[in-house]
Every structure is written in structure tokens, then in C-alpha cells.
Protein backbone atom coordinates (compact mmCIF):
# COMPACT_ATOMS: atom_id res chain seq x y z
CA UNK A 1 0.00 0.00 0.00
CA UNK A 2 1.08 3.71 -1.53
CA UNK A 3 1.10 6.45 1.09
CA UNK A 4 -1.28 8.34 -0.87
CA UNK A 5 -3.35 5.05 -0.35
CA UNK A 6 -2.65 4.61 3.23
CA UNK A 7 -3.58 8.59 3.50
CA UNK A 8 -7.26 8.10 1.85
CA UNK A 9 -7.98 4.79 3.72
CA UNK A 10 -6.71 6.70 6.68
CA UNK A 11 -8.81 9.76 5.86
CA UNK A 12 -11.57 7.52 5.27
CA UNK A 13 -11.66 5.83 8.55
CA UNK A 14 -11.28 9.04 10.31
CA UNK A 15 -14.60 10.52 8.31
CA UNK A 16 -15.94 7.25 9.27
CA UNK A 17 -14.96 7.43 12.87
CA UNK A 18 -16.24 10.84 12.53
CA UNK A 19 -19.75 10.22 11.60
CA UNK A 20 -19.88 6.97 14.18
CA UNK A 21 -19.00 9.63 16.83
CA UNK A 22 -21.70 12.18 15.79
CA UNK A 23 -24.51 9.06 15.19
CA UNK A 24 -23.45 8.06 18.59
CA UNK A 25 -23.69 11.64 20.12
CA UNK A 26 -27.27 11.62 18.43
CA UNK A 27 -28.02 8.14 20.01
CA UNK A 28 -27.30 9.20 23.50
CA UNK A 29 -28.93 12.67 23.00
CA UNK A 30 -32.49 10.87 22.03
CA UNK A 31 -32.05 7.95 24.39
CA UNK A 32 -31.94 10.88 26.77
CA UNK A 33 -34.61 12.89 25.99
CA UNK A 34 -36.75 9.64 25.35
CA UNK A 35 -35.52 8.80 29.01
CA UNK A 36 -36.75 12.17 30.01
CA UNK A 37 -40.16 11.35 28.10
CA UNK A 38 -40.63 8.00 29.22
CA UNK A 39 -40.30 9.31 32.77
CA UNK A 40 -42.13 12.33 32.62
CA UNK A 41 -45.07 9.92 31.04
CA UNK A 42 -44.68 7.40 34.01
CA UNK A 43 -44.97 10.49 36.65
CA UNK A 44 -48.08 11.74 35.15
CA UNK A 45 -49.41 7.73 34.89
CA UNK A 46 -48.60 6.92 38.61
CA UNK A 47 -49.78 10.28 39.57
CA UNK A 48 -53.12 9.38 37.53
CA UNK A 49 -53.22 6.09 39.04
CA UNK A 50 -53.07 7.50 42.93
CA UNK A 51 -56.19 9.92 41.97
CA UNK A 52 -57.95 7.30 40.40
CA UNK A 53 -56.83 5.24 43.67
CA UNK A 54 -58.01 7.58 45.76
CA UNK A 55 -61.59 8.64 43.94
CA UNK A 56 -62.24 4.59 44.18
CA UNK A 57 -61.59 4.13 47.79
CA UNK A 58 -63.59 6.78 48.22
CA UNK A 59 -66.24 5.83 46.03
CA UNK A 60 -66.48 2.49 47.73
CA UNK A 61 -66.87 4.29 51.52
CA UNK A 62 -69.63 6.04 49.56
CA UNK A 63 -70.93 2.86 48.15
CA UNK A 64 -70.79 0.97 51.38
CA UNK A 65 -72.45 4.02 53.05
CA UNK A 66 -75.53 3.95 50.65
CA UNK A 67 -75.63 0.38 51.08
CA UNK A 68 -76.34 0.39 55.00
CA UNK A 69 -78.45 3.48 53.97
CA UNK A 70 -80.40 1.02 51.59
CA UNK A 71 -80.28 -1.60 54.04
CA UNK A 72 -81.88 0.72 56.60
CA UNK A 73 -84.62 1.73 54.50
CA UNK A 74 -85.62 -1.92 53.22
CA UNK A 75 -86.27 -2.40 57.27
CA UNK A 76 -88.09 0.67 57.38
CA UNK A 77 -89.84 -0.72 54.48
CA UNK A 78 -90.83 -4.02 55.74
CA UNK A 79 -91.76 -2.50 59.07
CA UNK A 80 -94.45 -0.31 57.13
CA UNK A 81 -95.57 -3.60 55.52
CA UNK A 82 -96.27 -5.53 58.19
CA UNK A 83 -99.67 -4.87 60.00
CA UNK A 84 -99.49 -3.06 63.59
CA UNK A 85 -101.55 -5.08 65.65
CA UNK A 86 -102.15 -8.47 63.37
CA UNK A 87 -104.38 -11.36 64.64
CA UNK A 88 -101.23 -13.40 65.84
CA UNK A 89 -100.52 -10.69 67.97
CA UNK A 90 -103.93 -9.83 69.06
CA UNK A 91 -104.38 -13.49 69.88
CA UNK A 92 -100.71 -13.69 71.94
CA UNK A 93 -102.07 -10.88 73.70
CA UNK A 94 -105.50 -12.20 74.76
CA UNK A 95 -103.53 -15.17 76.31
CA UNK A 96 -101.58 -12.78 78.08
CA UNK A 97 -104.10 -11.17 79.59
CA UNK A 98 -105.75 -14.33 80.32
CA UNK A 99 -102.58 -15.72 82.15
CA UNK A 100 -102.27 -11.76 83.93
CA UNK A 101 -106.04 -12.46 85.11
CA UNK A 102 -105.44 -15.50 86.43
CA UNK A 103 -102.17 -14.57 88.50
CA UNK A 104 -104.06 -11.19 89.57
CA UNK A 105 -106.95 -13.20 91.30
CA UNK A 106 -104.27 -15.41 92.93
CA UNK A 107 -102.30 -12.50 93.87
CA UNK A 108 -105.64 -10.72 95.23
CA UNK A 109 -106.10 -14.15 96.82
CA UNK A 110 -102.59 -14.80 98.57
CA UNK A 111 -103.15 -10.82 99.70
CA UNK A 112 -106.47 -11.21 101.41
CA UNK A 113 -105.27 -14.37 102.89
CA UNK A 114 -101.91 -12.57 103.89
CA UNK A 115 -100.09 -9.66 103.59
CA UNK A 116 -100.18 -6.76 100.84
CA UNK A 117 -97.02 -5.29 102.32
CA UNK A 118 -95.48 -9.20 101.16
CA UNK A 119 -97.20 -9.24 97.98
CA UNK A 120 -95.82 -6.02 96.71
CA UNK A 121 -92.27 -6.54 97.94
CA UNK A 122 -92.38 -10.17 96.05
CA UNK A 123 -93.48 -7.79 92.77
CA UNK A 124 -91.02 -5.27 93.62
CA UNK A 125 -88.25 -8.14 94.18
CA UNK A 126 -89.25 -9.55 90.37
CA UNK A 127 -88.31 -5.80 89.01
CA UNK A 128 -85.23 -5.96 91.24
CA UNK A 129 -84.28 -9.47 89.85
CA UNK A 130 -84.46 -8.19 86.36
CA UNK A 131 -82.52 -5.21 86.94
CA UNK A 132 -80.24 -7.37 88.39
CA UNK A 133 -79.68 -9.82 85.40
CA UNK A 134 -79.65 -6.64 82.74
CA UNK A 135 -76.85 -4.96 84.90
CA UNK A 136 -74.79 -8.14 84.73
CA UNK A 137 -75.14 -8.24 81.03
CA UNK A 138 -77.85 -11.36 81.41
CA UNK A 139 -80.99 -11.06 79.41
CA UNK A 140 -84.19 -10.49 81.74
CA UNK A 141 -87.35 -12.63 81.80
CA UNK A 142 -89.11 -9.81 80.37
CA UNK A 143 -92.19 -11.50 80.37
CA UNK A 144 -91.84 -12.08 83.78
CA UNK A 145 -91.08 -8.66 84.17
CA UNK A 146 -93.88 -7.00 82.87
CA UNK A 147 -96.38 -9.92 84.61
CA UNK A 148 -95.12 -8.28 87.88
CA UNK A 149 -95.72 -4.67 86.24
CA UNK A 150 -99.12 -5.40 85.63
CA UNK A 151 -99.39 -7.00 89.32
CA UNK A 152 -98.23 -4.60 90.63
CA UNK A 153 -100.40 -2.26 88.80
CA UNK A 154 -103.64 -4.06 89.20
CA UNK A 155 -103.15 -4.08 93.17
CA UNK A 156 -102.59 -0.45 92.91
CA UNK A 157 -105.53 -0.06 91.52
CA UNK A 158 -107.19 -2.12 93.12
CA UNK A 159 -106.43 -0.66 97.04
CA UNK A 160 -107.86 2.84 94.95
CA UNK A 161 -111.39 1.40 94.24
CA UNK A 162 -110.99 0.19 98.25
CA UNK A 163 -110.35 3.44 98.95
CA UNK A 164 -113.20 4.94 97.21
CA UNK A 165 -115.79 2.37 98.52
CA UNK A 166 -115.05 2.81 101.55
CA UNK A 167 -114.94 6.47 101.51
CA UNK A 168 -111.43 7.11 101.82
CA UNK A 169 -110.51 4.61 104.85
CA UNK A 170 -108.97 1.36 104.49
């Protein structure tokens, strides 16, 4: 190989080597604003993706909110369709009554035969007993409960039409 020859190939590479530099220059320079890009698009995603996050959570508090709202309504609902005073209850009732009758004329009996000062502590003891259970976080015999109420309240009323017989003397 000529000098001259060694000079072009020489010259050649260099103008080669040359445009490899300035290609590579120009790679780097868009892989770095396509860096800058890519991450600029990725801040704006995650940033869409944490409002998004944040609108569903919040949409789903809502949600669960209208759903005990719902909920609370379809009892409301199916209160108003049932019937106030239906003929099951009527008919518990009469029994009731029936059974407070019945324990009223005993009671009236055991009082004559006894004392009403005993009677009415026995009722008062039944409330006492209940209050008891409910304050140790037992559930009271309600029924038993309100038997002794309505005792209690019969006797009650029942010493007033004494009183007003006999003309205000026992």
C-alpha cells in the first residue's frame, strides 16, 4: 500500500470514525430525551393512578355508606308492611291477659289471705331481679317482668277502688 493510499484509507476511517461519533452523540442525546419522556409519562401515569386510587376508595366508603343506607330503609320498608296489631298478635295478647287475670286473682287471693305489704315486695323483688340480670349483662325474663308490672299495677288499683268504697278509709 502507496502512502497516498494509506492517506485516503486513513482519511476515510477518520470521516468514518467521525460520523460513528456524531450518530453516537445523536443516540445518546435521544435515548436521553426519550428517558426524560418515558419518565415524565410514568410520573403523570402513577400520579393518575393514585387519583384514580383515591376517587375509588372513596367511592367504595360512599358505596358501602348507601348500602347500609339502603339496608336501613328496606327495614323501614318491611316495618311499614307488616300490620301493627295483626291477629297473631292480638291473639298472643289475649292469652296474656288471660294468664295476667289469672295470676291477679291469685295475687288478690294470697293478699287477702296474707299480707299486701309481702305481695308487693315479692313484685317489687321480680323488678329488682331483672334489673339485676340486665346490669350483669344477662338477658331479663321480660315476660316475667312486665307480669309483675301489671301486678303490681292491678293491686294499685285495686287498694284505689278500696279506697273509694269505703270512703277514703282502708
Amino acid at each position: 500500500m502507496t502512502p497516498e493510499e494509506r492517506q485516503a484509507l486513513e482519511a476515510r476511517f477518520r470521516e468514518d470514525l467521525a460520523w460513528y461519533e456524531r450518530e453516537l452523540e445523536a443516540c445518546w442525546k435521544q435515548l436521553a430525551e426519550e428517558r426524560t419522556a418515558w419518565q415524565e409519562t410514568k410520573r403523570r401515569l402513577l400520579e393518575g393512578i393514585s387519583r384514580c386510587s383515591h376517587r375509588v376508595r372513596a367511592l367504595e366508603a360512599k358505596g358501602r355508606e348507601r348500602e347500609k343506607e339502603v339496608e336501613a330503609l328496606k327495614r323501614r320498608l318491611e316495618a311499614l308492611d307488616r300490620p301493627a296489631l295483626g291477629e297473631g298478635w292480638l291473639a298472643a295478647l289475649r292469652k296474656e291477659l288471660d294468664h295476667w287475670d289469672q295470676r291477679l286473682v291469685e295475687k288478690v287471693g294470697a293478699v287477702r289471705a296474707g299480707s299486701l305489704e309481702e305481695a308487693l315486695e315479692e313484685l317489687l323483688g321480680m323488678r329488682l331481679e331483672a334489673l339485676r340480670r340486665h346490669l350483669q349483662g344477662e338477658r331479663p325474663d321480660f315476660k316475667a317482668l312486665y307480669t309483675a308490672l301489671v301486678l303490681e299495677w292491678a293491686l294499685w288499683a285495686w287498694l284505689e277502688g278500696e279506697w273509694q268504697t269505703l270512703g277514703n278509709t282502708p
